[in-house]
N, C-alpha and C. Protein backbone atom coordinates (compact mmCIF):
# COMPACT_ATOMS: atom_id res chain seq x y z
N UNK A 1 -13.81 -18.90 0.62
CA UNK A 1 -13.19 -18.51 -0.64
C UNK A 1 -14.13 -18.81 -1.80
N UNK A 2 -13.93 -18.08 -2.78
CA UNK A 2 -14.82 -18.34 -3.82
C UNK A 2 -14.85 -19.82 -4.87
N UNK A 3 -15.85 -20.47 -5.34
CA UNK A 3 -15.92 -21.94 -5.58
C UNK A 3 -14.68 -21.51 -7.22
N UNK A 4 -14.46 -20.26 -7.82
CA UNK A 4 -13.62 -20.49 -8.97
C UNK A 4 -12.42 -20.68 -8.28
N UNK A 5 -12.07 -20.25 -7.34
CA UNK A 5 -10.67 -20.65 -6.72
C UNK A 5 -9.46 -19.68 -7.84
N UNK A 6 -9.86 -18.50 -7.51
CA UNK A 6 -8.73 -17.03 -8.65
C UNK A 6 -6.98 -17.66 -7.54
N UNK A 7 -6.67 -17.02 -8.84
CA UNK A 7 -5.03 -17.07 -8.00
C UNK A 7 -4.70 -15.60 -7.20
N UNK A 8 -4.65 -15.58 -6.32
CA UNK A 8 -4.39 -14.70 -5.35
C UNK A 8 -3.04 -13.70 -5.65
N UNK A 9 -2.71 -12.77 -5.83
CA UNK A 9 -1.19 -12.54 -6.22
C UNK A 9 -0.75 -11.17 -5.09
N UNK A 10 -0.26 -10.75 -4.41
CA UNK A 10 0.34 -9.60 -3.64
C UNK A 10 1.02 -8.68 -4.21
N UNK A 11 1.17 -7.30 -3.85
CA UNK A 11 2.06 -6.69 -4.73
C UNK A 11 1.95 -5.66 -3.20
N UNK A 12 3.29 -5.26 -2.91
CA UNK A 12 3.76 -4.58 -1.92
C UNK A 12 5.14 -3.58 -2.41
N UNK A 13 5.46 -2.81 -1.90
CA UNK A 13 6.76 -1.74 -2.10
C UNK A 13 6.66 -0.51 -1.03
N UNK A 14 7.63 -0.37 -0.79
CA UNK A 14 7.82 1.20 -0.17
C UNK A 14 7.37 2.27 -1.01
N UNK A 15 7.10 3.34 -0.22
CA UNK A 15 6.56 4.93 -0.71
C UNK A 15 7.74 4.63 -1.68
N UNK A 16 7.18 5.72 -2.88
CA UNK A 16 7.47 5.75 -3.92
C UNK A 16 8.54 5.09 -4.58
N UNK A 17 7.63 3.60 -4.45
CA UNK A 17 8.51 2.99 -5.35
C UNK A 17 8.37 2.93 -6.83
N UNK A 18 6.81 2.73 -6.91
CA UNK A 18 6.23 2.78 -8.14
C UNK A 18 4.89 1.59 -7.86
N UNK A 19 4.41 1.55 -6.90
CA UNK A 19 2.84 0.85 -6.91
C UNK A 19 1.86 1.21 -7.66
N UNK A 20 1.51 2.72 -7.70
CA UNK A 20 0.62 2.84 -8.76
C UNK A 20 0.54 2.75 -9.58
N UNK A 21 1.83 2.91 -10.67
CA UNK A 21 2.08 2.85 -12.46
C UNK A 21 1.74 1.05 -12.11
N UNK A 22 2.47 -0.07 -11.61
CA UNK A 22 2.16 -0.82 -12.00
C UNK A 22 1.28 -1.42 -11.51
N UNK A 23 -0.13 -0.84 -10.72
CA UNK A 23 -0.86 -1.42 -10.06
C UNK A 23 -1.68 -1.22 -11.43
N UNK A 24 -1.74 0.15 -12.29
CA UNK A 24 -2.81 0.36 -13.36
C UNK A 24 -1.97 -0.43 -14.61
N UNK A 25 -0.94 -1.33 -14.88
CA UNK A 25 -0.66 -1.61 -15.48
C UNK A 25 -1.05 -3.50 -15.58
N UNK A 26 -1.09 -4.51 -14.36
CA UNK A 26 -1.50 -5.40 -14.30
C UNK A 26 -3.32 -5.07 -14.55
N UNK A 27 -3.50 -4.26 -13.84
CA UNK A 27 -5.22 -3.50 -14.17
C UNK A 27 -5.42 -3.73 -16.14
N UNK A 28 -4.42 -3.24 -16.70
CA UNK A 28 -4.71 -3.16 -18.20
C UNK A 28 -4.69 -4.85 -18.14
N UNK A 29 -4.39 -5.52 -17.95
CA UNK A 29 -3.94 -6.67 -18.61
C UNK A 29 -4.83 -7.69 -17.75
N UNK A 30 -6.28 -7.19 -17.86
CA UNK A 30 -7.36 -8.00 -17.02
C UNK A 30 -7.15 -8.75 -15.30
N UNK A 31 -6.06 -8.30 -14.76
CA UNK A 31 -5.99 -8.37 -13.31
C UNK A 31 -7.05 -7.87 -12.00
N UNK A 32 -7.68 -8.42 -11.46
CA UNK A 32 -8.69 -7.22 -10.73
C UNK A 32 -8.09 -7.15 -9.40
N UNK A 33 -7.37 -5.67 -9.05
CA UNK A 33 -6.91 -4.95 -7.85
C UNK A 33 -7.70 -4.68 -6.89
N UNK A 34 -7.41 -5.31 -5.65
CA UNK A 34 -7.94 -5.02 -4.55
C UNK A 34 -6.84 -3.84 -3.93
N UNK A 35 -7.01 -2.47 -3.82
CA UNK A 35 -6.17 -1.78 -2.86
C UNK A 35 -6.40 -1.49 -1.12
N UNK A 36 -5.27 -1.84 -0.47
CA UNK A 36 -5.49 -1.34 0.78
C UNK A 36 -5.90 0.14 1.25
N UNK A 37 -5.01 0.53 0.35
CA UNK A 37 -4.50 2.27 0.23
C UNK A 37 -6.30 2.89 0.01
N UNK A 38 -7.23 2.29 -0.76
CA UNK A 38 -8.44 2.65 -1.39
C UNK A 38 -9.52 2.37 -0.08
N UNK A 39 -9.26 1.53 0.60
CA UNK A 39 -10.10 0.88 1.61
C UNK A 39 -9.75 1.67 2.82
N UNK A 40 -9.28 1.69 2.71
CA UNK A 40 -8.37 3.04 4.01
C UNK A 40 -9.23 4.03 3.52
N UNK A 41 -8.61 4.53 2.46
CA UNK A 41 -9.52 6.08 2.42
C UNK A 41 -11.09 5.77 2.58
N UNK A 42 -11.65 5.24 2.08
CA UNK A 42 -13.31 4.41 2.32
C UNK A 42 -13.91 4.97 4.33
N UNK A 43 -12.82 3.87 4.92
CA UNK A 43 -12.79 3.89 5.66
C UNK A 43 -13.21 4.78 6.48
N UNK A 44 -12.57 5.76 6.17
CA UNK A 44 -11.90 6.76 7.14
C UNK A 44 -12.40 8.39 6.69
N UNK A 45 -13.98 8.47 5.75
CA UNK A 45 -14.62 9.22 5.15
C UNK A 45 -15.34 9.36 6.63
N UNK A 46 -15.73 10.94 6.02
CA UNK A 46 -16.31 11.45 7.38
C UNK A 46 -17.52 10.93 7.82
N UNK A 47 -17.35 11.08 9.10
CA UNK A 47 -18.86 10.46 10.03
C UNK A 47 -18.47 8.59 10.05
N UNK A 48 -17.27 8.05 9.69
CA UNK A 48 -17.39 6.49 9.40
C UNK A 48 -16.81 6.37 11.00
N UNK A 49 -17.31 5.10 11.38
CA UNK A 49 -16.72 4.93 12.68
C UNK A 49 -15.31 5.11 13.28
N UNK A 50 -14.98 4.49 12.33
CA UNK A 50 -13.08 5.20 12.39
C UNK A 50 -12.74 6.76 12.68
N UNK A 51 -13.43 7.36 11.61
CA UNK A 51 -13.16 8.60 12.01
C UNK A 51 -13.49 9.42 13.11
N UNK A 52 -14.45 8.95 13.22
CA UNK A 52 -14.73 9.15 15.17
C UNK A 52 -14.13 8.97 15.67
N UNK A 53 -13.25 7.56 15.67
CA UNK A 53 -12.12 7.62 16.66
C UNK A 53 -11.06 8.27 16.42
N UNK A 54 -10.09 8.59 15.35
CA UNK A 54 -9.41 8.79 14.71
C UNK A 54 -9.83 10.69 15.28
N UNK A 55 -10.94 11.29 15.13
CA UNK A 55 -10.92 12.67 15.82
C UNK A 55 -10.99 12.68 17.49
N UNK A 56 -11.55 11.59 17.73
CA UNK A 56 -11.13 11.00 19.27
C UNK A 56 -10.03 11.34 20.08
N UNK A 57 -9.53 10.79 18.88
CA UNK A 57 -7.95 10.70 19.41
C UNK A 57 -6.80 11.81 18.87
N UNK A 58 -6.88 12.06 17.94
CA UNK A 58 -5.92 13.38 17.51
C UNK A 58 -6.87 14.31 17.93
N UNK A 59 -7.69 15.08 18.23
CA UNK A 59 -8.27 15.65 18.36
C UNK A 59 -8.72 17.33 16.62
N UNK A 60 -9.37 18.10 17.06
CA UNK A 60 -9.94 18.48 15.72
C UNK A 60 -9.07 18.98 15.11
N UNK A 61 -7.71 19.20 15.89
CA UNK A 61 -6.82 19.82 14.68
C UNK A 61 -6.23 19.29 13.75
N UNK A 62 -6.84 17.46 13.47
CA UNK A 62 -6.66 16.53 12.59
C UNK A 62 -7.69 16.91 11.50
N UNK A 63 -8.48 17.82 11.44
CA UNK A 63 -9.64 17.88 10.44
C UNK A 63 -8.91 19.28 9.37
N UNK A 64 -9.83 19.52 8.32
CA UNK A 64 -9.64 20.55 7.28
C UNK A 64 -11.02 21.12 7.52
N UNK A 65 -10.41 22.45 8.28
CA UNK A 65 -11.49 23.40 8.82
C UNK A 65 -12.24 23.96 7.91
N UNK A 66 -11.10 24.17 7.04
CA UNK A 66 -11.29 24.96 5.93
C UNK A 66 -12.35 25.29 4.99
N UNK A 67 -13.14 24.14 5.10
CA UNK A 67 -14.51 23.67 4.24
C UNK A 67 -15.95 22.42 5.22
N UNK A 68 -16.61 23.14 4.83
CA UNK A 68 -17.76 22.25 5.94
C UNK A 68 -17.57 21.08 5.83
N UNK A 69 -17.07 20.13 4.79
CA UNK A 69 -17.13 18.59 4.83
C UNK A 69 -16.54 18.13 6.55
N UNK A 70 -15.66 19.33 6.64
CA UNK A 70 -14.23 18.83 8.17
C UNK A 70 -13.95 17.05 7.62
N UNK A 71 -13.70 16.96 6.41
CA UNK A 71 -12.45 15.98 6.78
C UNK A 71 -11.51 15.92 7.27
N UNK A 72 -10.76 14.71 6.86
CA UNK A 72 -8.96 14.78 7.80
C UNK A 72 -8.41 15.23 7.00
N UNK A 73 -7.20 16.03 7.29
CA UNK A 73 -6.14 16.81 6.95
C UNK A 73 -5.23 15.17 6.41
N UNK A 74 -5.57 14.57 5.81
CA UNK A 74 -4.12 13.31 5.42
C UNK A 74 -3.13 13.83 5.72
N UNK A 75 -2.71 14.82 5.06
CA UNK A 75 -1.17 15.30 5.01
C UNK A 75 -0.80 15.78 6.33
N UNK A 76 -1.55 15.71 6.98
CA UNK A 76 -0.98 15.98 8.47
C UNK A 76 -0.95 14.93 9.61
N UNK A 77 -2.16 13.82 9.16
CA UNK A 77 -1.84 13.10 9.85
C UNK A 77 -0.96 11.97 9.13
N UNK A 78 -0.52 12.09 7.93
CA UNK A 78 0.66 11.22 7.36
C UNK A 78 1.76 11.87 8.14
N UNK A 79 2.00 12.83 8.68
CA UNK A 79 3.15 13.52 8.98
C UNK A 79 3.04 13.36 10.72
N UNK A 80 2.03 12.80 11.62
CA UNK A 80 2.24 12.91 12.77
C UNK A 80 2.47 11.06 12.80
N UNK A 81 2.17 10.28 12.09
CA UNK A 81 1.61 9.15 12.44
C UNK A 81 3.50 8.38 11.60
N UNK A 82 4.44 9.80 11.22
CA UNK A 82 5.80 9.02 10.34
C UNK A 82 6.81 10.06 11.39
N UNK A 83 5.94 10.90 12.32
CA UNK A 83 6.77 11.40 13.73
C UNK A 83 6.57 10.88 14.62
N UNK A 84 5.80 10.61 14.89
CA UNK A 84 5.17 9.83 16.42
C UNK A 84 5.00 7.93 16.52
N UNK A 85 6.00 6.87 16.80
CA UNK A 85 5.48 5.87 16.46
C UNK A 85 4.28 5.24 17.30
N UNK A 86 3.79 6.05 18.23
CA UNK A 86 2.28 5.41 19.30
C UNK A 86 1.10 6.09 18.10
N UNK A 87 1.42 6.92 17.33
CA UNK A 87 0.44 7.27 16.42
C UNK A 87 0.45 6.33 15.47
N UNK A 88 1.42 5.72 15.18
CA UNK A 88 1.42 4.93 14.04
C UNK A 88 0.85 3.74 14.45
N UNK A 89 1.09 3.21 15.58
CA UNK A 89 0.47 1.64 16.26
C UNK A 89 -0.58 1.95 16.34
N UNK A 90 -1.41 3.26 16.69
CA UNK A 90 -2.90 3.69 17.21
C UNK A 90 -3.65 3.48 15.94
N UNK A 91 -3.28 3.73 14.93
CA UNK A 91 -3.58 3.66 13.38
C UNK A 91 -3.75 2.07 12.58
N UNK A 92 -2.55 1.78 12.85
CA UNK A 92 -2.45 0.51 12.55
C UNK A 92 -3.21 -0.49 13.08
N UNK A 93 -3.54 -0.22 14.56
CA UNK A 93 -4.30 -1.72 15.17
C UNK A 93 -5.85 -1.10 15.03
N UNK A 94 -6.07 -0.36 14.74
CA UNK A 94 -7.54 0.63 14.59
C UNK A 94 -7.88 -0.03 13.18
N UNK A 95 -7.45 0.11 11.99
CA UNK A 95 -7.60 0.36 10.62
C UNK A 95 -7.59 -1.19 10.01
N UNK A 96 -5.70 -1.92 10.16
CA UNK A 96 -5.75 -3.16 9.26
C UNK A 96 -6.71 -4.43 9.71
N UNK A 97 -7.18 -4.68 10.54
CA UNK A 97 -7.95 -5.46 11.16
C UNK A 97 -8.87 -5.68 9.87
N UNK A 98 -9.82 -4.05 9.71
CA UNK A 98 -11.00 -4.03 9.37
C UNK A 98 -10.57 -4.02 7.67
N UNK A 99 -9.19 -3.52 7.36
CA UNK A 99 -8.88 -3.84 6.05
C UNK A 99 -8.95 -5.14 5.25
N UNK A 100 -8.35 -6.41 6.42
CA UNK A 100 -7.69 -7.00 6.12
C UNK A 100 -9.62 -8.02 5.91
N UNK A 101 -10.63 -7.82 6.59
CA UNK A 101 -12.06 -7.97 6.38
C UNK A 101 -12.52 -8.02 5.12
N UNK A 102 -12.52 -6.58 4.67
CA UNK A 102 -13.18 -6.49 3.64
C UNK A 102 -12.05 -6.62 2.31
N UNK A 103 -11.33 -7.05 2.79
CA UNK A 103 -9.97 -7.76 1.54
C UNK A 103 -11.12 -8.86 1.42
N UNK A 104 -11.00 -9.91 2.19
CA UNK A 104 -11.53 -10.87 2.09
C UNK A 104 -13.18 -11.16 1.61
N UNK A 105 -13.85 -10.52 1.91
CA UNK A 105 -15.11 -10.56 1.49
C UNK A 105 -15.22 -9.79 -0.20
N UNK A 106 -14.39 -9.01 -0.36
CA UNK A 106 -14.21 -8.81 -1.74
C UNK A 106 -13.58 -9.84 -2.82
N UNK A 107 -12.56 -11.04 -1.92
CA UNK A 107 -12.54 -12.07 -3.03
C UNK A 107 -13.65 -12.85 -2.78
N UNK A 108 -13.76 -13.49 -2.03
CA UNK A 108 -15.10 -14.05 -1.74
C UNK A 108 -16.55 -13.58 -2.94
N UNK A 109 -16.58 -12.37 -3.15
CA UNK A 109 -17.58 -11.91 -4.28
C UNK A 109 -17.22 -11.96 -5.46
N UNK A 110 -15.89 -12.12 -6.01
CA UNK A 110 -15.46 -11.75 -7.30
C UNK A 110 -15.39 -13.13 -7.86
N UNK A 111 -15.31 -12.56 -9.30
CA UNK A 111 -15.54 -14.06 -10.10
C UNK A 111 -13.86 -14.23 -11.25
N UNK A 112 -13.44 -12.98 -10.99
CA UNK A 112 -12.16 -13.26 -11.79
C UNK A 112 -10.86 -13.95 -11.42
N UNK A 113 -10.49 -14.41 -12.10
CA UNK A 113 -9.29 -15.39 -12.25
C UNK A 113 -8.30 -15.61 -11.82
N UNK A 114 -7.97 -14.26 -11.54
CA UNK A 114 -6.56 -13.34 -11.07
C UNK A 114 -6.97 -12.23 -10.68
N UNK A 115 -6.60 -11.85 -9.06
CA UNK A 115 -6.84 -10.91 -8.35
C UNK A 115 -5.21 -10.87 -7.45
N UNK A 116 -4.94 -8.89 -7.70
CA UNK A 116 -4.07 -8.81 -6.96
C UNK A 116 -4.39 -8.09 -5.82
N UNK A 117 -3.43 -8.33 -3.78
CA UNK A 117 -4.00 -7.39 -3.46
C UNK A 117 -2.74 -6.11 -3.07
N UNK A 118 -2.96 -5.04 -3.30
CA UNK A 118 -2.46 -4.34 -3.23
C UNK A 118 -1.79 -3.65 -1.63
N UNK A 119 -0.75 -3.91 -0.97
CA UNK A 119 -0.13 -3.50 0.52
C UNK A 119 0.91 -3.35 0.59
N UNK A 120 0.38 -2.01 1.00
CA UNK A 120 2.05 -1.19 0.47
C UNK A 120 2.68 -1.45 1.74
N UNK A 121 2.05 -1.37 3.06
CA UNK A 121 2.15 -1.95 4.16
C UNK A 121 2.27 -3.30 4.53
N UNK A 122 2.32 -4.56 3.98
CA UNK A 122 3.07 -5.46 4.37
C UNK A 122 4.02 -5.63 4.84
N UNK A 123 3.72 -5.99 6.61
CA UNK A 123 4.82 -6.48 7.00
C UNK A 123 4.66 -8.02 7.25
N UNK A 124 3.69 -8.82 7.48
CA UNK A 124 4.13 -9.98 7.67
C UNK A 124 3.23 -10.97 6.15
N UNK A 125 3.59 -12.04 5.74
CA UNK A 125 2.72 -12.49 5.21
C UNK A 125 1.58 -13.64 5.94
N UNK A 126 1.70 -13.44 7.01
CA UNK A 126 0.34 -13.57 8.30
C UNK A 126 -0.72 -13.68 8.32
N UNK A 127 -0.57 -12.32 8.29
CA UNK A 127 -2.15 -11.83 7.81
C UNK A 127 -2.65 -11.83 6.74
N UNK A 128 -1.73 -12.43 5.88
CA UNK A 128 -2.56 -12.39 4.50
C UNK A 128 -2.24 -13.70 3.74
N UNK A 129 -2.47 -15.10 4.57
CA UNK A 129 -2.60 -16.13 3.60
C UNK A 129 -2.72 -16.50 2.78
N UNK A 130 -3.73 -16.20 2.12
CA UNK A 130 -4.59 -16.03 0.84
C UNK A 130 -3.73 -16.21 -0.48
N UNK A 131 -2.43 -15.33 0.11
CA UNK A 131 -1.82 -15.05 -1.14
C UNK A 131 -0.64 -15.85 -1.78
N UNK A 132 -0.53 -15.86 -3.08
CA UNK A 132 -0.16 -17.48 -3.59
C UNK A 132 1.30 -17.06 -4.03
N UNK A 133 1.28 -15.79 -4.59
CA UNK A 133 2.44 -15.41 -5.02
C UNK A 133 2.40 -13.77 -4.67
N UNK A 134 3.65 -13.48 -4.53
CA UNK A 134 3.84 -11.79 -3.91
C UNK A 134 5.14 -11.64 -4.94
N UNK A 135 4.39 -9.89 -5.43
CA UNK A 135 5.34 -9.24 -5.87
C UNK A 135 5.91 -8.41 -5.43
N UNK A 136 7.17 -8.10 -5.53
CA UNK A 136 7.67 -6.91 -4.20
C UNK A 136 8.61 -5.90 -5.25
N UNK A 137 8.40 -4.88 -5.05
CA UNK A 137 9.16 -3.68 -5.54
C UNK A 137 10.19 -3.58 -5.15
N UNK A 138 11.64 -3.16 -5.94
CA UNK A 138 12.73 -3.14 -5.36
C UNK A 138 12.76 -1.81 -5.88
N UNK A 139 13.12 -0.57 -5.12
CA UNK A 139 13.68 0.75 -5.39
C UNK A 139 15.07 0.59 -4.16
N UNK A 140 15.67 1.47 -4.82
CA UNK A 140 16.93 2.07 -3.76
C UNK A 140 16.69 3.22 -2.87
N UNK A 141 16.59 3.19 -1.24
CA UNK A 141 16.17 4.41 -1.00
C UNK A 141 16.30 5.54 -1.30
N UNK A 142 17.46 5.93 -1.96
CA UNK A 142 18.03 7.03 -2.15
C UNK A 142 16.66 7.78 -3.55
N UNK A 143 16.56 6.80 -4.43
CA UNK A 143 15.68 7.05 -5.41
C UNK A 143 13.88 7.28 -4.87
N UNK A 144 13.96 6.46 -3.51
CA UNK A 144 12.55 6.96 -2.86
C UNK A 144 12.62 8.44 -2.40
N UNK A 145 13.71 8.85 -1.73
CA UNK A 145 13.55 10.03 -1.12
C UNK A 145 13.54 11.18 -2.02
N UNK A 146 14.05 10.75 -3.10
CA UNK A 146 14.15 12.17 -4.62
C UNK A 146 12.89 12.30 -5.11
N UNK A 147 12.03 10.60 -5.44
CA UNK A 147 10.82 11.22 -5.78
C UNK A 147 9.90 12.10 -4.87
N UNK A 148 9.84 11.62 -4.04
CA UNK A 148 8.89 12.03 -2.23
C UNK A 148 9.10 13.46 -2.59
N UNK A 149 10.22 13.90 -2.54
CA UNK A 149 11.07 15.26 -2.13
C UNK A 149 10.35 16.21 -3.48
N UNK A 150 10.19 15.31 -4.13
CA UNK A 150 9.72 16.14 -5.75
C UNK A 150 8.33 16.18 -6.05
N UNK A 151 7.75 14.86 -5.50
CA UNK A 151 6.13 14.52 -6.01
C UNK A 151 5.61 14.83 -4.54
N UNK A 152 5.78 15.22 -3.56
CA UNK A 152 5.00 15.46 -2.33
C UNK A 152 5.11 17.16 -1.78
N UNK A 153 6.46 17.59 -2.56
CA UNK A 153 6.71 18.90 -1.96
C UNK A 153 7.18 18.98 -0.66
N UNK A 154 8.09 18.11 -0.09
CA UNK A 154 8.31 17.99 1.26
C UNK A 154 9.61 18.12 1.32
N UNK A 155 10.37 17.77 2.68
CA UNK A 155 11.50 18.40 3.36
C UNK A 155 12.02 16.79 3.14
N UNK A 156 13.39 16.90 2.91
CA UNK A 156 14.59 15.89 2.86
C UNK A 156 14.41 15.44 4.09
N UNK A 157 13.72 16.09 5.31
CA UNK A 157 13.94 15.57 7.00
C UNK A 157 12.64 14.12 6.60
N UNK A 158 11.73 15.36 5.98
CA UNK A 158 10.36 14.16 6.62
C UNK A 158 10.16 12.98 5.45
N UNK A 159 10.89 12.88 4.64
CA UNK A 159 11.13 12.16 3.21
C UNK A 159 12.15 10.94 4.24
N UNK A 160 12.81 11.25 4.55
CA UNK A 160 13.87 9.81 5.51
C UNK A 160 12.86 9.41 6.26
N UNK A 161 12.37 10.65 6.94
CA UNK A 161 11.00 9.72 8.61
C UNK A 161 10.05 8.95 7.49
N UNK A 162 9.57 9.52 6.37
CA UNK A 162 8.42 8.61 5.93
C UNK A 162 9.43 7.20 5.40
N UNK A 163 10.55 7.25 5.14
CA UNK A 163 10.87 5.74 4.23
C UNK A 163 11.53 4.97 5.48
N UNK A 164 12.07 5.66 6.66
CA UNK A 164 12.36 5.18 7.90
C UNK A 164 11.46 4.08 8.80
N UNK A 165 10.21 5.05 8.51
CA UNK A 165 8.94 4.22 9.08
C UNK A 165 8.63 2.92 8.64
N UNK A 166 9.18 2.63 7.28
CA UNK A 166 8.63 1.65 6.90
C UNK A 166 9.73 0.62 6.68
N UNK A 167 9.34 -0.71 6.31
CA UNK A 167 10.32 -1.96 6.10
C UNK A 167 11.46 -1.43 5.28
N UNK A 168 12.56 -2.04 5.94
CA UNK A 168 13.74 -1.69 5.27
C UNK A 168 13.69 -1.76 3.74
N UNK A 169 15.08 -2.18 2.91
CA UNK A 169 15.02 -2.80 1.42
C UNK A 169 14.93 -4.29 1.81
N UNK A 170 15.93 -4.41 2.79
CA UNK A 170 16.40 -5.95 3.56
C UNK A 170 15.21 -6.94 3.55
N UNK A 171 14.25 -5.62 4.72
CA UNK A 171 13.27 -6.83 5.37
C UNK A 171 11.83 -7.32 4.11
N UNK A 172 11.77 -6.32 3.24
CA UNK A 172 10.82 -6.51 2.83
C UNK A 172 11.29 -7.16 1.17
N UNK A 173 12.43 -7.33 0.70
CA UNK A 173 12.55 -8.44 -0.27
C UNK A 173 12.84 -9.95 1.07
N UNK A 174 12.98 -9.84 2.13
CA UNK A 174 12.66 -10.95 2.73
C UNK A 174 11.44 -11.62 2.99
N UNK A 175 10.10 -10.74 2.65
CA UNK A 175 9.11 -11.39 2.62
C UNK A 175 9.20 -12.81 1.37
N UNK A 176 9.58 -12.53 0.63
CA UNK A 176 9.44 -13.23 -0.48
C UNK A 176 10.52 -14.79 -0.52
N UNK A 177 9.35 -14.85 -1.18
CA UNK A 177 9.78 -17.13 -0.89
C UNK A 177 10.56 -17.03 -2.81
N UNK A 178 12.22 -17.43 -2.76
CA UNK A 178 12.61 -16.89 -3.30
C UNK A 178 12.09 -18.12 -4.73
N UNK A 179 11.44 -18.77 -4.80
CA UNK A 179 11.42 -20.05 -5.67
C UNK A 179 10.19 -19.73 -6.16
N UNK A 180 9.10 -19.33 -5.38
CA UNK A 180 8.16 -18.73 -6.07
C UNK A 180 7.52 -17.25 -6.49
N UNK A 181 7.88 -16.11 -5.36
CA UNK A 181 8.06 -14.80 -6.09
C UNK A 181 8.34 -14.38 -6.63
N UNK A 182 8.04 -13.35 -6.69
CA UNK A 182 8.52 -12.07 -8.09
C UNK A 182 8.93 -11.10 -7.38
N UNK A 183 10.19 -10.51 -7.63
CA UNK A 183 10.84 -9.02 -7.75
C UNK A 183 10.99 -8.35 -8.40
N UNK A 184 10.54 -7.12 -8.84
CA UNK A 184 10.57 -6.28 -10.10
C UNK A 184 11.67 -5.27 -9.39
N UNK A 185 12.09 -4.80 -10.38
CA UNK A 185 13.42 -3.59 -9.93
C UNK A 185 12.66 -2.29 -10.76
N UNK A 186 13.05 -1.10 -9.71
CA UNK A 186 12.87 0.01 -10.39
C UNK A 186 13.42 1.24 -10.00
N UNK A 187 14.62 0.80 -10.56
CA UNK A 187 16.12 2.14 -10.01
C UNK A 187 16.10 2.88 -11.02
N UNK A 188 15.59 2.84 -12.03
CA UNK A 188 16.40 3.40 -13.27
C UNK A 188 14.78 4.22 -14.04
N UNK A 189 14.44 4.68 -14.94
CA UNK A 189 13.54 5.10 -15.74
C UNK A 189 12.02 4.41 -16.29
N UNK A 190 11.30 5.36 -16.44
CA UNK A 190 9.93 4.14 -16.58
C UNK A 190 10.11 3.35 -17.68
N UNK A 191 10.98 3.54 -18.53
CA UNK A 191 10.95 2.67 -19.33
C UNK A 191 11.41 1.49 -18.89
N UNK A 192 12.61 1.31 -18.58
CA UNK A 192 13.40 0.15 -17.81
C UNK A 192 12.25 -0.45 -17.40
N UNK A 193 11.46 0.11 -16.40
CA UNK A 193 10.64 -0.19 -14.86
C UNK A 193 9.27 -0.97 -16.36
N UNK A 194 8.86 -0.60 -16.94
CA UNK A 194 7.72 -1.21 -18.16
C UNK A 194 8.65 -2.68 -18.26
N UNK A 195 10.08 -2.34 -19.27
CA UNK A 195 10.34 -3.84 -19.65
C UNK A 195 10.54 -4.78 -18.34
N UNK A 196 10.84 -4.12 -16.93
CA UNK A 196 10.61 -5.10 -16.18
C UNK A 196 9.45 -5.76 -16.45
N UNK A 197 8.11 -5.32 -15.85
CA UNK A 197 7.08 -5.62 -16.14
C UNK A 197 6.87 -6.54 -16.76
N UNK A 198 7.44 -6.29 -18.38
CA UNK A 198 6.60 -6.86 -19.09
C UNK A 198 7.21 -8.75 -18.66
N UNK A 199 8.33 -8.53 -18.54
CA UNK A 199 8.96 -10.11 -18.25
C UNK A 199 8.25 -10.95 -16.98
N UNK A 200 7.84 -9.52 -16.08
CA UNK A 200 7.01 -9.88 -14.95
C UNK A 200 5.38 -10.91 -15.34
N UNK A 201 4.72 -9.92 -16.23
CA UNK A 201 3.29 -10.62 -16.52
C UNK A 201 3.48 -11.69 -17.37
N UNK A 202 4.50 -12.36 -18.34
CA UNK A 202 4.89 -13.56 -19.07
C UNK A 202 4.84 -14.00 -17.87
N UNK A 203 5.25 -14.11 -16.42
CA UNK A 203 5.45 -15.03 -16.01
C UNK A 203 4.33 -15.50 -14.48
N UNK A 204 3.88 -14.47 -14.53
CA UNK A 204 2.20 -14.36 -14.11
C UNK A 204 1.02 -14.97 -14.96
N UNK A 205 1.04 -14.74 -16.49
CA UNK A 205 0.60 -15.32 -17.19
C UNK A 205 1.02 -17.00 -17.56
C-alpha cells in the first residue's frame, strides 16, 4: 500500500442506479476514481489476452464484423452473459481476478488522499479489503427497469434478466457495516439524488 496511507472508499449499485452521475460528481470534489467498468473495457480491447479467450470461447459471432477493428459486439455479449449463467461465471472468473490486480497496483501508485473504487459488481467485500468505507446505491427495481428500458432501448424481458442477474436490493445494502457506511437513495429525481449527495460528501469529508 502506498506510504500516504489514502482512505480507500467503495461505491457499488445495480444497473442503473445512478453510478455514473455520482461517480463524476465525487470526481468534481477532488476524489480519484478507480473504475472496474473502465478496466474491463481496457482489458478486453482487441488482440488483449482476454480477448482471445473471450473469442475462444463465444466464438466470432461475439465480434462486430462490421468494421476491420472486429471488436466485441458488448451488447451482445451483455445479453448472452444476463441469459446464460455458465457465460456469466466464464466471464467473471476470466476478468475479476485480473481487475481486482490492477485495482491494486493503481493505489499503490497514487498519491491522493481519497480514492474511490468503483464495482458495480460487488458481491463480496472479500475481495476487496482495502476498502474502509462503502457506498451503496439504493434504487427500487422497478425504477432500474424504466431507466434500462429507456436509456438502453431494450425489451421489459431482458431489462428483469439484466437486474435479475445481479444482487438483489436485500443482498447488496447487506454488504454494508451499518455504523460505518453510507447509503445514498435514488428513487426520486436528480435533484433529490444531488441533495443526497451532497449530505453524503459532508460526511466523507
Amino acid at each position: 500500500m502506498p506510504t500516504h496511507s489514502p482512505v480507500i472508499l467503495g461505491l457499488t449499485g445495480g444497473i442503473a442506479s445512478g453510478k455514473s452521475v455520482l461517480t463524476s460528481w465525487l470526481k468534481n470534489h477532488g476524489i480519484e476514481i478507480i473504475d472496474a467498468d473502465l478496466i474491463t473495457r481496457e482489458l478486453t480491447q482487441e488482440n488483449t489476452p482476454i480477448f482471445i479467450k473471450i473469442l475462444n470461447y463465444f466464438g466470432p459471432e461475439i465480434l462486430n464484423l462490421n468494421n476491420s477493428n472486429k471488436t466485441l459486439n458488448r451488447a451482445l455479449l451483455r445479453q448472452k452473459i444476463f441469459e446464460n449463467p455458465e457465460d456469466k461465471i466464464f466471464l467473471e472468473n476470466l476478468i475479476h481476478p485480473e481487475v481486482r490486480q490492477i485495482i491494486e497496483k493503481t493505489i499503490q501508485a497514487s498519491d491522493a488522499p481519497i480514492i474511490c473504487l468503483v464495482i458495480p459488481l460487488l458481491k463480496s467485500r472479500d475481495h476487496y479489503p482495502m476498502i474502509e468505507k462503502l457506498i451503496v446505491i439504493d434504487t427500487h427495481p422497478d425504477i432500474q427497469k424504466n431507466r434500462l428500458i429507456h436509456r438502453d432501448k431494450i425489451s421489459p424481458e431482458l431489462a428483469d434478466a439484466m437486474i435479475n442477474s445481479q444482487l438483489s436490493q436485500k443482498e447488496r445494502l447487506d454488504l454494508i457495516n451499518k455504523n460505518t457506511d453510507f447509503v445514498i437513495h435514488n428513487h426520486e429525481d436528480l435533484e433529490s439524488f444531488e441533495k443526497n449527495f451532497e449530505e453524503l460528501i459532508k460526511k466523507i469529508k
